[in-house]
PDB file of N, CA and C in Angstrom:
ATOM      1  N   UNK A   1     -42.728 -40.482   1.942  1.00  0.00           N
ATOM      2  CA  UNK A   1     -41.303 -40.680   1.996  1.00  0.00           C
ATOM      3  C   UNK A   1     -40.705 -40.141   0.686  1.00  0.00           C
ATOM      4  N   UNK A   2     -39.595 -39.229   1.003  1.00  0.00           N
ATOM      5  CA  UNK A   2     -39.296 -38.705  -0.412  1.00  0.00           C
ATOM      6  C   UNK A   2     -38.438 -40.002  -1.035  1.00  0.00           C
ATOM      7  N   UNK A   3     -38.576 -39.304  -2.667  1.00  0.00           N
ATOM      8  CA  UNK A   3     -37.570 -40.430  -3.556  1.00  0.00           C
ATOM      9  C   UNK A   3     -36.322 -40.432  -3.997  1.00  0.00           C
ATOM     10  N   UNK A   4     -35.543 -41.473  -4.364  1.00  0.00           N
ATOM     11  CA  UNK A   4     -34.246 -40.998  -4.538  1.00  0.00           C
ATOM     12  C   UNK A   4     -33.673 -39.834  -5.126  1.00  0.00           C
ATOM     13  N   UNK A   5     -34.377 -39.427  -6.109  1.00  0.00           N
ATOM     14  CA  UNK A   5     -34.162 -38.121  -6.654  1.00  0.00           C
ATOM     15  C   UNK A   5     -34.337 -37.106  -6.019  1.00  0.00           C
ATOM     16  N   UNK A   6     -35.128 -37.074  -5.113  1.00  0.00           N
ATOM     17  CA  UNK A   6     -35.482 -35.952  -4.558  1.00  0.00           C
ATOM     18  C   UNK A   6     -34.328 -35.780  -3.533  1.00  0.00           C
ATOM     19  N   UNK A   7     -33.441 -36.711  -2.656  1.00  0.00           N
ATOM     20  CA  UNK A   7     -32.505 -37.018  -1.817  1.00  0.00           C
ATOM     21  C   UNK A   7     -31.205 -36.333  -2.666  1.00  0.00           C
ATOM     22  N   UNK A   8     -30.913 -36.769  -3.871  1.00  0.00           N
ATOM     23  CA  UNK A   8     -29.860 -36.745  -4.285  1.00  0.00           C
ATOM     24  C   UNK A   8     -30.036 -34.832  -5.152  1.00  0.00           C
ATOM     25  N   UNK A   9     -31.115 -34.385  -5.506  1.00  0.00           N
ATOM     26  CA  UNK A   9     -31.241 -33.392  -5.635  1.00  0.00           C
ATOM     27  C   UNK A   9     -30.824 -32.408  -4.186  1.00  0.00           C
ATOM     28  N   UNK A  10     -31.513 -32.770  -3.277  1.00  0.00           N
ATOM     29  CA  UNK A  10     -31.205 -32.288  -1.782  1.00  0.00           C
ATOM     30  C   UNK A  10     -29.285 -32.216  -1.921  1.00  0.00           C
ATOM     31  N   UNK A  11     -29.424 -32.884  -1.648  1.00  0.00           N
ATOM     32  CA  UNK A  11     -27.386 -33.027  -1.560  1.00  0.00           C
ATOM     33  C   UNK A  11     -27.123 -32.344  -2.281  1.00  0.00           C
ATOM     34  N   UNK A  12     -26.895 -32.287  -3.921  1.00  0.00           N
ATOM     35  CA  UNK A  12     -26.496 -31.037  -5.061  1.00  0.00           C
ATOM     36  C   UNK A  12     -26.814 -29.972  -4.192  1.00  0.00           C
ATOM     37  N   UNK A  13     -27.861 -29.429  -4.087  1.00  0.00           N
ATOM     38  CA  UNK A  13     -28.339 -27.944  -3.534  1.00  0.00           C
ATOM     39  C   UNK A  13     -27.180 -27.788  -2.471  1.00  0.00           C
ATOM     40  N   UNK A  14     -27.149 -28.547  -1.617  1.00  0.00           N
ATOM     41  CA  UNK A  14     -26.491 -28.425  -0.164  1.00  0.00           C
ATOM     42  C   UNK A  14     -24.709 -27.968  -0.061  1.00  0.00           C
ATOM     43  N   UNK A  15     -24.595 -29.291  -1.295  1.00  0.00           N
ATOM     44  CA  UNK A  15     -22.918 -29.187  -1.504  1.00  0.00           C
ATOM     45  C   UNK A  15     -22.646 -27.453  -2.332  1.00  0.00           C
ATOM     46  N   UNK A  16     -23.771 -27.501  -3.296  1.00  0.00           N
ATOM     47  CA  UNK A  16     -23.357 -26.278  -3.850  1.00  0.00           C
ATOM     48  C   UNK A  16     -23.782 -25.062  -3.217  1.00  0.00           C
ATOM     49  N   UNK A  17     -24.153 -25.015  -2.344  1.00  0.00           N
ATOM     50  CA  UNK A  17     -24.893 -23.969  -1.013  1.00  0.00           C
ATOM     51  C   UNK A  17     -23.284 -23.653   0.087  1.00  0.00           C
ATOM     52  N   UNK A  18     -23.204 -24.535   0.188  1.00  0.00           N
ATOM     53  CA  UNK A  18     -21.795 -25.046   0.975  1.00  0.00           C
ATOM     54  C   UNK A  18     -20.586 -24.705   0.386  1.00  0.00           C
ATOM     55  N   UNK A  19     -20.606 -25.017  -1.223  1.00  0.00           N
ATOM     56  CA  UNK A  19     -18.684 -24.284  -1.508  1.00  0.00           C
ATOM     57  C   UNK A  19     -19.407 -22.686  -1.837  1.00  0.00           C
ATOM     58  N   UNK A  20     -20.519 -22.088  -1.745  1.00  0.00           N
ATOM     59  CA  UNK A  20     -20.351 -20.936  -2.472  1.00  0.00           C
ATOM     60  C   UNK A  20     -20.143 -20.149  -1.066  1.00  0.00           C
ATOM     61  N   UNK A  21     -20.602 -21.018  -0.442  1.00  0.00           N
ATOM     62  CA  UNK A  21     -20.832 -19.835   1.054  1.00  0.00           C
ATOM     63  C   UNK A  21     -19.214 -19.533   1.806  1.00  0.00           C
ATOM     64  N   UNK A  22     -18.424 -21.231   1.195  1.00  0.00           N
ATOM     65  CA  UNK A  22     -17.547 -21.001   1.790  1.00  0.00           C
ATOM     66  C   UNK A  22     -16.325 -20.487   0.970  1.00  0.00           C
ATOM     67  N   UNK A  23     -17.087 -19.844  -0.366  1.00  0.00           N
ATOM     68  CA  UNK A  23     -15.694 -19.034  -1.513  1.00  0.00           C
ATOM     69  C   UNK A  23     -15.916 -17.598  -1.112  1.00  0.00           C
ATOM     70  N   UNK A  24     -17.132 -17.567  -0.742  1.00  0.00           N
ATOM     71  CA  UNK A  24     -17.406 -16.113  -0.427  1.00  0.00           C
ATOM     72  C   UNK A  24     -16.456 -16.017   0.625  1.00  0.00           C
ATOM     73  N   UNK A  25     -16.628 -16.633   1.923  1.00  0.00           N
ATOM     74  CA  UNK A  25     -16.007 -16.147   2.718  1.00  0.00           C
ATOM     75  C   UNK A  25     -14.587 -16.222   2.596  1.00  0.00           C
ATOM     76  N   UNK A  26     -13.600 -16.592   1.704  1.00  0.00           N
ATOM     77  CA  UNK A  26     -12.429 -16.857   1.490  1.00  0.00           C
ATOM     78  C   UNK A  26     -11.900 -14.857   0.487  1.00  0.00           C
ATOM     79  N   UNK A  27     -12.810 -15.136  -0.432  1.00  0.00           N
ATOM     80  CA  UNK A  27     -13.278 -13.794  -1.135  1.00  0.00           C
ATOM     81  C   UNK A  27     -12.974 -12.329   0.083  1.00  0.00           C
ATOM     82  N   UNK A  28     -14.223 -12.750   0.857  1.00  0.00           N
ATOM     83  CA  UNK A  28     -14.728 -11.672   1.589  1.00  0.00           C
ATOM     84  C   UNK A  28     -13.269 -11.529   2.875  1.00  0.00           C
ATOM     85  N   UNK A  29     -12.857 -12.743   3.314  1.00  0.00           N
ATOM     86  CA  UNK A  29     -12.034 -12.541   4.050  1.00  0.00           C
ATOM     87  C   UNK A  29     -10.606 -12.134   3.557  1.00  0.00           C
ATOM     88  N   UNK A  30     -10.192 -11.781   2.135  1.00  0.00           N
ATOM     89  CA  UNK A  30      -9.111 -11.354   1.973  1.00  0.00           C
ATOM     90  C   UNK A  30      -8.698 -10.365   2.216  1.00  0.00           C
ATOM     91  N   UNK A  31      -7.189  -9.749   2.480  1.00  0.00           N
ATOM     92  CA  UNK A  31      -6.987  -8.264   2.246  1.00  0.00           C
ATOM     93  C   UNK A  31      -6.908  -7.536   0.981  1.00  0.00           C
ATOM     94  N   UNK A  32      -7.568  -6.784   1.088  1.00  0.00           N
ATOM     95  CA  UNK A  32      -7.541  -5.426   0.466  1.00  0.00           C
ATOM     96  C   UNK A  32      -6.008  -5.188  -0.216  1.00  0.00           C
ATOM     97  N   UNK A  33      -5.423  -5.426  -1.464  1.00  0.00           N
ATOM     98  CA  UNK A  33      -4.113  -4.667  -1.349  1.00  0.00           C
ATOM     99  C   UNK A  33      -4.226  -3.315  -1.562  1.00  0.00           C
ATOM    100  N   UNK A  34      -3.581  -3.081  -1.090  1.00  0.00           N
ATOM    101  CA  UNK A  34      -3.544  -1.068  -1.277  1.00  0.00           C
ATOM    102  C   UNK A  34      -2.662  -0.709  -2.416  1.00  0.00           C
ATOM    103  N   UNK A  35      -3.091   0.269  -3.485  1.00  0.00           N
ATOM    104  CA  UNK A  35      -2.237   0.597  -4.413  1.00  0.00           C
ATOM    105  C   UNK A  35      -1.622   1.988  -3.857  1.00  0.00           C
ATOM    106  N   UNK A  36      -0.648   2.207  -4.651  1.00  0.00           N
ATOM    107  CA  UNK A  36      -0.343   3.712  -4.435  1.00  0.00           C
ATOM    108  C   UNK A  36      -1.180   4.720  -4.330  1.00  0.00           C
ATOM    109  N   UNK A  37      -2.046   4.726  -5.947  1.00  0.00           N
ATOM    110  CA  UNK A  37      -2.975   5.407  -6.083  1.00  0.00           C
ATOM    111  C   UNK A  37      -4.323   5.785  -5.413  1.00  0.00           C
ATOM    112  N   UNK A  38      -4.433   4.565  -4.005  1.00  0.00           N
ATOM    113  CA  UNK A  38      -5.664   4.848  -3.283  1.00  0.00           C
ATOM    114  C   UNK A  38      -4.758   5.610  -1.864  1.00  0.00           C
ATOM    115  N   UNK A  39      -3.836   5.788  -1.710  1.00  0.00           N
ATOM    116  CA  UNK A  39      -3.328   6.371  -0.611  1.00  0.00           C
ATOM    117  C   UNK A  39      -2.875   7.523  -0.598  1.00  0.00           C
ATOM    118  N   UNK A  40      -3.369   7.863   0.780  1.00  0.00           N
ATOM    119  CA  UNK A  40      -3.484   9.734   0.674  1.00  0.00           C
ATOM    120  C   UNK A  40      -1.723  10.032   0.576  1.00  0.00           C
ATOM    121  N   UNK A  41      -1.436  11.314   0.510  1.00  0.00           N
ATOM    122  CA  UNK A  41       0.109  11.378  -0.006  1.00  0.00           C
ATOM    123  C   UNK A  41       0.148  12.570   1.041  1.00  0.00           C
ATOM    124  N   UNK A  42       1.231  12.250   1.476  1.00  0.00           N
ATOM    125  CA  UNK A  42       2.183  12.822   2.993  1.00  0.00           C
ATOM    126  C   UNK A  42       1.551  14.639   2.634  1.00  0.00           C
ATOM    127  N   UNK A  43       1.356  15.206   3.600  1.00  0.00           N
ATOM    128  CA  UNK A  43       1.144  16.844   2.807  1.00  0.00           C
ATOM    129  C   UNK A  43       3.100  16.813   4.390  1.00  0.00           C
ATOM    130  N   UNK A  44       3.155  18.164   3.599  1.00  0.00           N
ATOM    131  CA  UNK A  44       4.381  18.669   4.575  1.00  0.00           C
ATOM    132  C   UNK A  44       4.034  19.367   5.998  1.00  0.00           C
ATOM    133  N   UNK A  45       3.099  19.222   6.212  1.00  0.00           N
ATOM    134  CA  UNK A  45       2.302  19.560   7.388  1.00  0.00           C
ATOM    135  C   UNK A  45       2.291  18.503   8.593  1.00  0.00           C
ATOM    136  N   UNK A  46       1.990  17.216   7.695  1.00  0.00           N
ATOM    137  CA  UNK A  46       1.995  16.346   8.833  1.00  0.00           C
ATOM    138  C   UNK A  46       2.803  16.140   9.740  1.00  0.00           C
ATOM    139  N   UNK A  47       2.569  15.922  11.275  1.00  0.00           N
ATOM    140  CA  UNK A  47       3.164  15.862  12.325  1.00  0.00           C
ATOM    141  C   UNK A  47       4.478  14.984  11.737  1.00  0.00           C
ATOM    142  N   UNK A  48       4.416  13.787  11.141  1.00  0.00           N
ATOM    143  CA  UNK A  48       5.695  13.043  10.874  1.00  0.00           C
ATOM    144  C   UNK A  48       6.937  13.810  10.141  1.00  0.00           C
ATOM    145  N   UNK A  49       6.277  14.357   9.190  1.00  0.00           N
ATOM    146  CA  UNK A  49       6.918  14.930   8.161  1.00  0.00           C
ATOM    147  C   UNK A  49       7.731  16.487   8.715  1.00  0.00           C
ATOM    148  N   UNK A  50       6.806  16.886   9.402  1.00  0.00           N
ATOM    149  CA  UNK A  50       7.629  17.717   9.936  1.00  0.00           C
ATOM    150  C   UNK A  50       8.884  17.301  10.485  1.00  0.00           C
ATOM    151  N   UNK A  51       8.369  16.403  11.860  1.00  0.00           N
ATOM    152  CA  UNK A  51       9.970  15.949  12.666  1.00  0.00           C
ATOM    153  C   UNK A  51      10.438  15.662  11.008  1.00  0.00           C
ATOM    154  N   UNK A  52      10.834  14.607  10.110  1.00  0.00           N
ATOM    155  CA  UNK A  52      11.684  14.215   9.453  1.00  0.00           C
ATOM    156  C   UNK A  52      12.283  15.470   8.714  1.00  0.00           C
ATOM    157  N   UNK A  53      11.291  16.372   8.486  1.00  0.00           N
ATOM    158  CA  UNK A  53      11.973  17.480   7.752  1.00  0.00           C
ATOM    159  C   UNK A  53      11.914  16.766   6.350  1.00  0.00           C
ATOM    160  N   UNK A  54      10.420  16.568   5.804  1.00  0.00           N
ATOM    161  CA  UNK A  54       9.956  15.733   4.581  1.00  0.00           C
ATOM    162  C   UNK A  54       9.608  17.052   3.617  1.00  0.00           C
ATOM    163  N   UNK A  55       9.777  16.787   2.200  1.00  0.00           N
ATOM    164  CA  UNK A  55       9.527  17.946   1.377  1.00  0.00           C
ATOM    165  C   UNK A  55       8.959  17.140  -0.037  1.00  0.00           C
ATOM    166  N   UNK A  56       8.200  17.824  -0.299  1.00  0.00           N
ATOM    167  CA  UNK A  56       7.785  17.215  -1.820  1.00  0.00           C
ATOM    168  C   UNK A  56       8.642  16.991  -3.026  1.00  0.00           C
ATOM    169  N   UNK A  57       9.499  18.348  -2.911  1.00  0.00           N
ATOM    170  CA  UNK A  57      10.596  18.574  -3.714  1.00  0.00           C
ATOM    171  C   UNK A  57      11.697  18.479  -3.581  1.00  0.00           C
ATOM    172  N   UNK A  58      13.084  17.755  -3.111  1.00  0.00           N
ATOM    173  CA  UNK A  58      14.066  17.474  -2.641  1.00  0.00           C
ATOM    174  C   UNK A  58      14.794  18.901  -2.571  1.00  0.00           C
ATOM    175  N   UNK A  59      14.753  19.517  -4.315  1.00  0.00           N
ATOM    176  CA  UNK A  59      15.347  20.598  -4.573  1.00  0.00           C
ATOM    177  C   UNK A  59      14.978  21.841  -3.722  1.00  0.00           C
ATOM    178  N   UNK A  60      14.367  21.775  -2.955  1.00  0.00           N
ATOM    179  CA  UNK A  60      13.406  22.848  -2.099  1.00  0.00           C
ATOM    180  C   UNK A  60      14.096  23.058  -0.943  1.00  0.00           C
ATOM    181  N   UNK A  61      14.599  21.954  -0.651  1.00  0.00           N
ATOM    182  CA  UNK A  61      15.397  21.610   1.311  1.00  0.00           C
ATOM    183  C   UNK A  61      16.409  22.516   1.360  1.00  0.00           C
ATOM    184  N   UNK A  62      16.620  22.705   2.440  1.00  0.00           N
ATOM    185  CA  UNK A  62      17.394  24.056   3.211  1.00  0.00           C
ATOM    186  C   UNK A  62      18.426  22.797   3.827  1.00  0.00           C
ATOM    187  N   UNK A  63      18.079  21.655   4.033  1.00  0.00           N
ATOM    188  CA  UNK A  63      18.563  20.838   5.223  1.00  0.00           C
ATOM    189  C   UNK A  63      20.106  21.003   4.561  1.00  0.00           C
ATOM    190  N   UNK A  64      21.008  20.888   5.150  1.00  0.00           N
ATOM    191  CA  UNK A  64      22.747  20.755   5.342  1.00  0.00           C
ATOM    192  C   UNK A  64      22.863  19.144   4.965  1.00  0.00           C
ATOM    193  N   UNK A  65      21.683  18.457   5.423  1.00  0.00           N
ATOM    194  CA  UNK A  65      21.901  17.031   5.829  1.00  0.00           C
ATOM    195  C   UNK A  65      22.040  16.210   3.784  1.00  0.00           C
ATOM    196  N   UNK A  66      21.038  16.764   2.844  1.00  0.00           N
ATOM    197  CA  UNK A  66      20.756  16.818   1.661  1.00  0.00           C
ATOM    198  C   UNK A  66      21.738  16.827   1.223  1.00  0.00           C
ATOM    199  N   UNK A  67      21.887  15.592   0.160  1.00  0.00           N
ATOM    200  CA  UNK A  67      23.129  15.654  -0.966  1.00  0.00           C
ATOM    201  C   UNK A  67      22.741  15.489  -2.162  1.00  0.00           C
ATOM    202  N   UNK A  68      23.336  16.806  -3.088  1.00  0.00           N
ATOM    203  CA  UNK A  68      22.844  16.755  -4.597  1.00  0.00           C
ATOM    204  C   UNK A  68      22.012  15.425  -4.685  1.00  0.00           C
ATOM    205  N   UNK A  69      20.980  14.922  -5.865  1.00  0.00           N
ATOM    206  CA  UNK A  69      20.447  13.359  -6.273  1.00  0.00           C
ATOM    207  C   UNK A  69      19.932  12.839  -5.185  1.00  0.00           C
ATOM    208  N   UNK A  70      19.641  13.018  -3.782  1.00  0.00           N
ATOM    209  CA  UNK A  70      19.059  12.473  -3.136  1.00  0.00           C
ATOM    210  C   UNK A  70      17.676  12.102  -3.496  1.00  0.00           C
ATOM    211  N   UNK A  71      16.701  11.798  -3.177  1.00  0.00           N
ATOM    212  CA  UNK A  71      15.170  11.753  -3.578  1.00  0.00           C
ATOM    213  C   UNK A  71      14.534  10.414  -2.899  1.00  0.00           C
ATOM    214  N   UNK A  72      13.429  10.625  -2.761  1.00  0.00           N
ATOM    215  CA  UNK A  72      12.867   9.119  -2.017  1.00  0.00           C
ATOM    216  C   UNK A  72      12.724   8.548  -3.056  1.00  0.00           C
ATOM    217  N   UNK A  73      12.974   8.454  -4.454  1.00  0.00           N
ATOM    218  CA  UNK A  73      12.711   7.472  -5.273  1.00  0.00           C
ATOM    219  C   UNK A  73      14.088   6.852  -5.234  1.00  0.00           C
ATOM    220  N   UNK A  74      14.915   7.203  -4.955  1.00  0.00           N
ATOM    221  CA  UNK A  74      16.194   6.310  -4.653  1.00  0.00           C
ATOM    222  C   UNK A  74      16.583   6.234  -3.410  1.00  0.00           C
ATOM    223  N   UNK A  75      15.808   6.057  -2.158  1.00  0.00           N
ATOM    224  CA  UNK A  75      15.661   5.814  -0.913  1.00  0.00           C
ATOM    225  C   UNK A  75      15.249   3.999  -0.549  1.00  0.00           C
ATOM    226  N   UNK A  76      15.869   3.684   0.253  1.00  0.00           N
ATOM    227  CA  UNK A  76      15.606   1.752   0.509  1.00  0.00           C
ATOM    228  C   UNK A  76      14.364   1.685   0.928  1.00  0.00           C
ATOM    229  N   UNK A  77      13.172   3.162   1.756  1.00  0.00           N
ATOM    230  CA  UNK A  77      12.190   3.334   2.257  1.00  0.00           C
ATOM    231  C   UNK A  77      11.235   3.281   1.356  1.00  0.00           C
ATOM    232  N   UNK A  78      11.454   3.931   0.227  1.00  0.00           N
ATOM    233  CA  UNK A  78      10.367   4.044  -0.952  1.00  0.00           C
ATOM    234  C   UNK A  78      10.133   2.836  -1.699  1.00  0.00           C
ATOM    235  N   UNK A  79       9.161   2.571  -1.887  1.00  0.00           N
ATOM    236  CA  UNK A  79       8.672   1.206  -2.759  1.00  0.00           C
ATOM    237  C   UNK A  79       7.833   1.271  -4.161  1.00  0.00           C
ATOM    238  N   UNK A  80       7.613   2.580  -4.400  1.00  0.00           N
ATOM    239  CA  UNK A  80       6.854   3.505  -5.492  1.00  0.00           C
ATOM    240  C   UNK A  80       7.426   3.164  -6.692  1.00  0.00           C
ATOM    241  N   UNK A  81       7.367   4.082  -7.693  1.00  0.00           N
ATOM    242  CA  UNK A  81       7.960   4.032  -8.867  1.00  0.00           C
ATOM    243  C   UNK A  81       8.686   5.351  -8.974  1.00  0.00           C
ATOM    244  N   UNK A  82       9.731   5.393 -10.031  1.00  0.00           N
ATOM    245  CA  UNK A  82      10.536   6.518 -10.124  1.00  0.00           C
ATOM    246  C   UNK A  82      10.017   7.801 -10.006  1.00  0.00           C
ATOM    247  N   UNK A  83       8.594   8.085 -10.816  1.00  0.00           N
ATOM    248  CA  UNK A  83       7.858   8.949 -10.639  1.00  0.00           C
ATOM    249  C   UNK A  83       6.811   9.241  -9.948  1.00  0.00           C
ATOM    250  N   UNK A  84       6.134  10.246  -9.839  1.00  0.00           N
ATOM    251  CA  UNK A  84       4.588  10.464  -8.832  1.00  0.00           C
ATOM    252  C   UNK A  84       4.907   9.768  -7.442  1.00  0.00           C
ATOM    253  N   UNK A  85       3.842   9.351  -7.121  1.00  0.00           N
ATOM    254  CA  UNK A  85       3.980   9.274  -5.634  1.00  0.00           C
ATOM    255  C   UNK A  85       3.854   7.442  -5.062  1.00  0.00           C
ATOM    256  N   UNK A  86       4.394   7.152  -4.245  1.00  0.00           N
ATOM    257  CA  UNK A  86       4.322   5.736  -4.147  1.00  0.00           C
ATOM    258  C   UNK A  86       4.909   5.601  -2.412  1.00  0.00           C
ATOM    259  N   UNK A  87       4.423   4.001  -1.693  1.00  0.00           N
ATOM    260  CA  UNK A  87       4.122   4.024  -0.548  1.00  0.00           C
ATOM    261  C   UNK A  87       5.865   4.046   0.232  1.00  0.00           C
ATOM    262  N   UNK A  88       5.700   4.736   0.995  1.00  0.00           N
ATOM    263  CA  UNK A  88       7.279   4.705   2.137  1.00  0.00           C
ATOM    264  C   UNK A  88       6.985   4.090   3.754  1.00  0.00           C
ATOM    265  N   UNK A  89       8.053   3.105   3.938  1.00  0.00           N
ATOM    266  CA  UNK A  89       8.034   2.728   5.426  1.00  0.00           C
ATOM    267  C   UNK A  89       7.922   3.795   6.557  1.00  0.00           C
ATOM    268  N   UNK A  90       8.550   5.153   6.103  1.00  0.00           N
ATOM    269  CA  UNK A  90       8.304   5.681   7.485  1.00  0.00           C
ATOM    270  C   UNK A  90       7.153   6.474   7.641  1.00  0.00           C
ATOM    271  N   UNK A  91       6.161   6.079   6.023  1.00  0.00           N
ATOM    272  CA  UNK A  91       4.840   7.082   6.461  1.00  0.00           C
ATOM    273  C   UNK A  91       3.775   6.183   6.106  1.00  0.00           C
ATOM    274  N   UNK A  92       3.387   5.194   6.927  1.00  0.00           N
ATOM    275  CA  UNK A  92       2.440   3.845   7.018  1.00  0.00           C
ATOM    276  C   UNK A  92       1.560   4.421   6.546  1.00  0.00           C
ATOM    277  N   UNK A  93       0.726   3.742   5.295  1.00  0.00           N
ATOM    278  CA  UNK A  93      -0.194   4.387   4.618  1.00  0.00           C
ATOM    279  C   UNK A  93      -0.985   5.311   4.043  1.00  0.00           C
ATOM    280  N   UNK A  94       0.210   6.140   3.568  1.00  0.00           N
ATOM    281  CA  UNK A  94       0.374   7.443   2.881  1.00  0.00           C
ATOM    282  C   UNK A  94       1.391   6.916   2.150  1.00  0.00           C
ATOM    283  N   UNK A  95       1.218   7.684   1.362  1.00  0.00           N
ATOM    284  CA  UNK A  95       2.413   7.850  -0.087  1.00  0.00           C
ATOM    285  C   UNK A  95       3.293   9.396  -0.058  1.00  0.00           C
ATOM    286  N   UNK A  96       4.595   8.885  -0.651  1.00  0.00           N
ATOM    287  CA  UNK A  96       5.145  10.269  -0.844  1.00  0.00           C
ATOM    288  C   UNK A  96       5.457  10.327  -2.791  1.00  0.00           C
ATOM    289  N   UNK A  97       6.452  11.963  -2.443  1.00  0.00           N
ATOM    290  CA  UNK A  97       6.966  11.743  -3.616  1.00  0.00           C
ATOM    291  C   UNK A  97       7.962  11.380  -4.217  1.00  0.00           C
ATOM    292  N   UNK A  98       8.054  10.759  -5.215  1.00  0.00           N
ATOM    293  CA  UNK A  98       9.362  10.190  -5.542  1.00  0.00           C
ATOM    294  C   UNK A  98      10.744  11.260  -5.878  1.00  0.00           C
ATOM    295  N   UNK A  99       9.975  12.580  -6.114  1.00  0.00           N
ATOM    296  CA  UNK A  99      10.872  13.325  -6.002  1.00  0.00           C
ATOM    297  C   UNK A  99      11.049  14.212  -4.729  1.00  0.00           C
ATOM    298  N   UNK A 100      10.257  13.640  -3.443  1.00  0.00           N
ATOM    299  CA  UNK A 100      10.592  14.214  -2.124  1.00  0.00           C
ATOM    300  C   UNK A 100      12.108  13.577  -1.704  1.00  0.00           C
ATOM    301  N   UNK A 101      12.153  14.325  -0.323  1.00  0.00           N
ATOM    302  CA  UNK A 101      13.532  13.872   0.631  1.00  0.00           C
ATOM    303  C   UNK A 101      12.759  14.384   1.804  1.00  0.00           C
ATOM    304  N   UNK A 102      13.747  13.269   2.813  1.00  0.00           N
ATOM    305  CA  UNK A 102      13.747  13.730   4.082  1.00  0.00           C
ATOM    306  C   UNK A 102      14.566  13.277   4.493  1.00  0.00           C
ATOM    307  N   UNK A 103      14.909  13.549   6.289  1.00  0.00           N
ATOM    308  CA  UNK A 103      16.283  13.582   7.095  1.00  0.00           C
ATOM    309  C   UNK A 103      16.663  12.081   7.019  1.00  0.00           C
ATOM    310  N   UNK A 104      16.051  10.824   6.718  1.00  0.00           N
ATOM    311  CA  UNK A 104      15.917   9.486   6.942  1.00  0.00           C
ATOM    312  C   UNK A 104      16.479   8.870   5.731  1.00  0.00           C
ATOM    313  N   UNK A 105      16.719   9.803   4.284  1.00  0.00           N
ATOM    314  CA  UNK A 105      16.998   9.199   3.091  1.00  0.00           C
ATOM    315  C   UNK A 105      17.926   8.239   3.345  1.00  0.00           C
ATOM    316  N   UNK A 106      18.026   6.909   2.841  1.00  0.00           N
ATOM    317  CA  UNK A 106      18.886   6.081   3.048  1.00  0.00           C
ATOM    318  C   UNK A 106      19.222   5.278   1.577  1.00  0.00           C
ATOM    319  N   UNK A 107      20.085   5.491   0.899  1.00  0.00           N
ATOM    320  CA  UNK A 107      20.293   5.135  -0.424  1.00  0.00           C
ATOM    321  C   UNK A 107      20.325   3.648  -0.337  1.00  0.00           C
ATOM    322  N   UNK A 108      19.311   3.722  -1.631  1.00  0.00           N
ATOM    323  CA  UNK A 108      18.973   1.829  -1.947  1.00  0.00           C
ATOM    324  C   UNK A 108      19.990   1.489  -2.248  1.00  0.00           C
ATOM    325  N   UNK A 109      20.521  -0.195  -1.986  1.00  0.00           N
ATOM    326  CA  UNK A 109      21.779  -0.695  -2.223  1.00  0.00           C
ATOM    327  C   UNK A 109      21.506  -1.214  -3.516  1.00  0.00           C
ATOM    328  N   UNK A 110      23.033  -1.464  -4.498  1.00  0.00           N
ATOM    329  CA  UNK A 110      22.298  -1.978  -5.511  1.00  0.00           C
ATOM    330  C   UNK A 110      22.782  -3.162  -5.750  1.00  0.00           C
TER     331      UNK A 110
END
């Protein structure tokens, strides 16, 4: 018959068997946040970008639709930073540039 120690050793092991298994899975079950920097960035090729008539360079657009200062870094879509490239609602997990435009620009309110 085991002895009390040996019982109460049992339990330690068990309880601590038990929160690690269940931090891992708290760990393991989180999401991923996505930075800017791990997301691929719109090329002007892509099927989306085309319809929108998306450009890397705002200054580049032919569009009529384009007004001087436009840019997706001052778009309500862009969530990036002023510069380089950062994530936009209408291109789900891709990044653009902050100095792109497209037909969708919608100036952030301030």
């Amino acid at each position: 018959m085991p002895g009390y120690e040996d019982i109460e050793s049992r339990r330690r092991f068990l309880k601590l068997a038990a929160g690690t298994a269940a931090a891992a899975m708290v760990v393991g079950g989180l999401p991923r946040i996505a930075r800017a920097d791990d997301l691929p960035h719109v090329s002007e090729s892509d099927p989306t970008a085309k319809a929108l008539g998306y450009v890397d360079d705002a200054t580049t657009t032919k569009d009529p639709k384009h007004k001087p200062g436009d840019a997706c870094a001052n778009c309500q879509f862009y969530s990036g930073a002023a510069t380089g490239y950062g994530p936009c609602q209408l291109f789900p997990g891709k990044s653009v540039s902050a100095k792109g435009w497209c037909i969708s620009h919608t100036p952030k309110k301030a």
